[in-house]
Structures are given as structure tokens and as C-alpha cells.
Protein backbone atom coordinates (compact mmCIF):
# COMPACT_ATOMS: atom_id res chain seq x y z
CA UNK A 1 0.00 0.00 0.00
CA UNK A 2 1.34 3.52 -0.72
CA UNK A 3 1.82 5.95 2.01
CA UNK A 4 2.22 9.67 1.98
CA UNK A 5 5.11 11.51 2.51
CA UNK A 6 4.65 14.51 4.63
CA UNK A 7 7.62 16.43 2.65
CA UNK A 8 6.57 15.58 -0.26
CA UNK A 9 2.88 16.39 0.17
CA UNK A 10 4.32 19.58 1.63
CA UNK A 11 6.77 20.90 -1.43
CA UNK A 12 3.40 19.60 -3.93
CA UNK A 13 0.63 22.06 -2.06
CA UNK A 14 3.47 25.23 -2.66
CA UNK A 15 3.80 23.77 -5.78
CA UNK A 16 0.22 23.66 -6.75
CA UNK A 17 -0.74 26.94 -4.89
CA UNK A 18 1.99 28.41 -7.02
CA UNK A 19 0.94 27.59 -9.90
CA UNK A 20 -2.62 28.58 -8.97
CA UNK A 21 -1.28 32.15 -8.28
CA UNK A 22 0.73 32.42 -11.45
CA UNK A 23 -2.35 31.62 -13.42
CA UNK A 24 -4.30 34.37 -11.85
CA UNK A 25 -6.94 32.51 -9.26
CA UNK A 26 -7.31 33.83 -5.92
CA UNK A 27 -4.92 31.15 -3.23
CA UNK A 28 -7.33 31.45 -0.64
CA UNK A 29 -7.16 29.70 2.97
CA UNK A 30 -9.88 27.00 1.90
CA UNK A 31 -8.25 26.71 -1.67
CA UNK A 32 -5.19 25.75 0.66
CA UNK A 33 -6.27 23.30 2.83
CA UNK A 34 -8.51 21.84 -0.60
CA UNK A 35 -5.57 21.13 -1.78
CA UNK A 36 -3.70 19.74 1.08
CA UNK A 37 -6.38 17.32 1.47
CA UNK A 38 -6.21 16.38 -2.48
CA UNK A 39 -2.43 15.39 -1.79
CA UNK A 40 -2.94 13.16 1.10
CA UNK A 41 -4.64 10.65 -1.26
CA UNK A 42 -2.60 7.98 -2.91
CA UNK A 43 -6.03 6.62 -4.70
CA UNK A 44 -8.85 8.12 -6.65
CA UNK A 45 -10.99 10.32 -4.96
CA UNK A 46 -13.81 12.02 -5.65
CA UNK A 47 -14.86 15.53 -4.92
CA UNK A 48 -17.76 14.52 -2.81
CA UNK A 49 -15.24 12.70 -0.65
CA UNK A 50 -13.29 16.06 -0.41
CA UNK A 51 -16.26 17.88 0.54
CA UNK A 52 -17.04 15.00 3.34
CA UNK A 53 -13.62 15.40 4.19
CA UNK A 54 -13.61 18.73 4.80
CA UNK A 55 -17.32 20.14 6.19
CA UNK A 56 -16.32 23.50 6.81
CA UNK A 57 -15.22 24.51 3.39
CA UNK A 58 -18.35 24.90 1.22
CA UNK A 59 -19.14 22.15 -1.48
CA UNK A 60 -18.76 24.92 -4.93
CA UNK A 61 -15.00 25.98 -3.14
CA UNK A 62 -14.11 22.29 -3.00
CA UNK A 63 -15.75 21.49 -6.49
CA UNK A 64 -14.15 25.21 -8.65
CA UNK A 65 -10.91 24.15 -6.71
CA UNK A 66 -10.90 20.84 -7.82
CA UNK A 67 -11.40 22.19 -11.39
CA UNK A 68 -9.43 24.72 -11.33
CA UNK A 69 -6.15 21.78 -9.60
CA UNK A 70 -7.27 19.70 -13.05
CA UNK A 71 -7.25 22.71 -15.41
CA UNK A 72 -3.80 23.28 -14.40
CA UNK A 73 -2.47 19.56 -14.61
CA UNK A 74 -1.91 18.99 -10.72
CA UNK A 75 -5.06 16.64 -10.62
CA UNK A 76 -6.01 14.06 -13.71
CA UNK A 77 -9.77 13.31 -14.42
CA UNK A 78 -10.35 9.63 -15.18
CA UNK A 79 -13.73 7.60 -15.10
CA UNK A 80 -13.97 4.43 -12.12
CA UNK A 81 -14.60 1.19 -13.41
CA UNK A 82 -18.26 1.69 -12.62
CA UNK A 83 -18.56 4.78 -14.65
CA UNK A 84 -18.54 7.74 -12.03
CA UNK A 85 -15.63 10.64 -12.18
CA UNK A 86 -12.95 10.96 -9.79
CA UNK A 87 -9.57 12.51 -9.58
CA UNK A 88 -5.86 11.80 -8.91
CA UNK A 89 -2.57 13.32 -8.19
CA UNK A 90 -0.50 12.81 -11.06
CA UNK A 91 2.40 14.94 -12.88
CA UNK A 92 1.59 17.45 -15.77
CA UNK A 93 1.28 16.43 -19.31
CA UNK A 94 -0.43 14.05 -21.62
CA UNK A 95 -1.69 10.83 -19.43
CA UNK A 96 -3.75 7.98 -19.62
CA UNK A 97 -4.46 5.71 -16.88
CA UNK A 98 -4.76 1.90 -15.92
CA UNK A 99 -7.26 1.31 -13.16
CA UNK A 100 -7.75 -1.47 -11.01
CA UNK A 101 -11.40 -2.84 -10.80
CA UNK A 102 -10.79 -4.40 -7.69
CA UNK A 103 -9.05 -1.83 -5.15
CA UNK A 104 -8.77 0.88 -7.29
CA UNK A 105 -5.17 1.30 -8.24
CA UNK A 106 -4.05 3.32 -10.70
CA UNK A 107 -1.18 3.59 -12.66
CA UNK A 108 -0.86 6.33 -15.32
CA UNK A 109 1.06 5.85 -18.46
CA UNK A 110 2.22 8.62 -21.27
CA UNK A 111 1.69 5.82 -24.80
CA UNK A 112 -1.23 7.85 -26.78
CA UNK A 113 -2.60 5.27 -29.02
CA UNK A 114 -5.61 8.17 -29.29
CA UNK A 115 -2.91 10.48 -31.48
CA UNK A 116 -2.81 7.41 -34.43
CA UNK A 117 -7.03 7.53 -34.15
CA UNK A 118 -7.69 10.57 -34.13
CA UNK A 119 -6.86 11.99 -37.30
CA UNK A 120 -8.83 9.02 -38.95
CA UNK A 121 -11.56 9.54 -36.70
CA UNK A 122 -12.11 13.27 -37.17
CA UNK A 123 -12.23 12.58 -41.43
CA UNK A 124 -14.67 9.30 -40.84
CA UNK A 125 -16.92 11.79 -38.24
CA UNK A 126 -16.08 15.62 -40.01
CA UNK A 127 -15.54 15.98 -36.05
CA UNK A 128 -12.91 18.27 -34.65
CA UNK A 129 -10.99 16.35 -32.24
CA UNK A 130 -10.20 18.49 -29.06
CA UNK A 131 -9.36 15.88 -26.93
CA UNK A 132 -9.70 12.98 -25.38
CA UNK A 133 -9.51 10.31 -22.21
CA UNK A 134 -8.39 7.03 -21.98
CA UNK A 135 -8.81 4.37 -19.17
CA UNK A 136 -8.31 0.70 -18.84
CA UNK A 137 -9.74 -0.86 -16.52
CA UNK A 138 -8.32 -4.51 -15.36
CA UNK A 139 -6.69 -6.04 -11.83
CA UNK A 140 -3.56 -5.27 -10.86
CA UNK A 141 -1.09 -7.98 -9.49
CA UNK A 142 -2.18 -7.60 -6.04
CA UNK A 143 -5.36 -8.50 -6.91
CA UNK A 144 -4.86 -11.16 -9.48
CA UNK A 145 -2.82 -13.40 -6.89
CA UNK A 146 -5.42 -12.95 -4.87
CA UNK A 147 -7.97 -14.05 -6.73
CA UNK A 148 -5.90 -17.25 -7.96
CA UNK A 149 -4.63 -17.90 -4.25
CA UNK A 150 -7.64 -16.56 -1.95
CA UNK A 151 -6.93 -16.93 1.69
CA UNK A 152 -9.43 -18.99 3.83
């Protein structure tokens, strides 16, 4: 299981609340502790769970800073296995994202078979591609040995 790192989690939030500032949005003191509470999880979350997490920060603070976090590349946007959005801590850039069905896992990756589709897809569809998402969902090893060797 992945833990936290307290110095870690601490250089990311002045990371991410500087690159809030630079882009112009207000750093307020719930923006701060929004994202402080974003960092501590090492697993998908979703923004209800931040708002349960935090009751004294209003739900549209939690839900615009949220936005705002993904906007800027500090949080990725990726669907559950069931079909409902959540977010995760991930790096900036171009990433897609293998998610366990099982416990949840996630493990991001930067191969875009999307790029070699899209062209196609936009002359088959006269759509204009703007973007896109990709997620696979499967089990990870954890969960694979234990479904072959189950405890009793």
C-alpha cells in the first residue's frame, strides 16, 4: 500500500498553490487546505469525498478548486470502473491511466494510441478532435494473486 510523505505532500501544495497564483486565481485559505487534502490521497478520490472530508469549506469551493487543480495539470480526471468521475494526483502532461477494478489502483502511463485515431476519426466523423480520455480498466497484481490464491 502507498503511504504519503509529509515532505513531499508539503513541497506539492506550494507547488500547486503556485501555480494557482501564477495563473491568476485567488490562493485562498480554503483553496489551501482543498488542496492539502487532495495530496494526502494515494487513490482516486472524488470531490464529494473532499467535501465529506472537509465540512467547513463549502461544497462549490471544494468542487471550482478541484477544477481549477485539473485545469492546471496537478489533478487528472479519469472515469472508475463503474462509470462515475474521480480525480488523482499525477504529474503534468499528456496521461492515460490503468485502473484497477478491484481496489482501485491506478497507474498512469504517457503511450497515446488516441494520437494514431484521431486523425482518422475526425475525417470518418467531419468531427474536430479536441481531446480525449483514456482508461483501462483490469486487476492489478495484487489483486490477481489474490484471486488465484484466496486466503481462507
Amino acid at each position: 500500500m502507498k503511504t504519503v510523505d509529509p515532505a513531499a505532500t508539503e513541497v506539492a501544495a506550494a507547488s500547486a498553490i503556485a501555480t494557482m497564483s501564477e495563473h491568476g486565481y485567488r490562493t485562498t485559505e480554503p483553496r489551501r487546505q482543498v488542496v492539502a487534502a487532495v495530496l494526502l490521497h494515494t487513490k482516486p478520490f472524488t470531490a464529494e469525498q473532499i467535501v465529506a472530508e472537509l465540512p467547513a469549506i463549502g461544497r462549490s469551493t471544494v468542487y471550482r478548486t478541484l477544477e481549477i487543480l485539473a485545469s492546471l495539470g496537478q489533478l487528472g480526471r479519469l472515469l472508475r470502473p463503474s462509470g462515475n468521475p474521480a480525480y488523482i494526483v499525477t504529474l503534468p502532461g499528456h496521461r492515460h491511466h490503468l485502473v484497477c477494478s478491484s481496489c482501485g489502483e491506478v497507474v498512469s502511463f504517457t503511450a497515446c494510441p488516441v494520437e494514431r485515431l484521431a486523425p482518422e476519426l475526425a475525417r470518418d466523423t467531419h468531427f474536430v478532435i479536441q481531446g480525449h480520455h483514456l482508461e483501462v480498466f483490469g486487476l492489478c497484481p495484487g489483486c490477481r494473486s489474490e484471486q488465484i490464491n484466496p486466503s481462507n
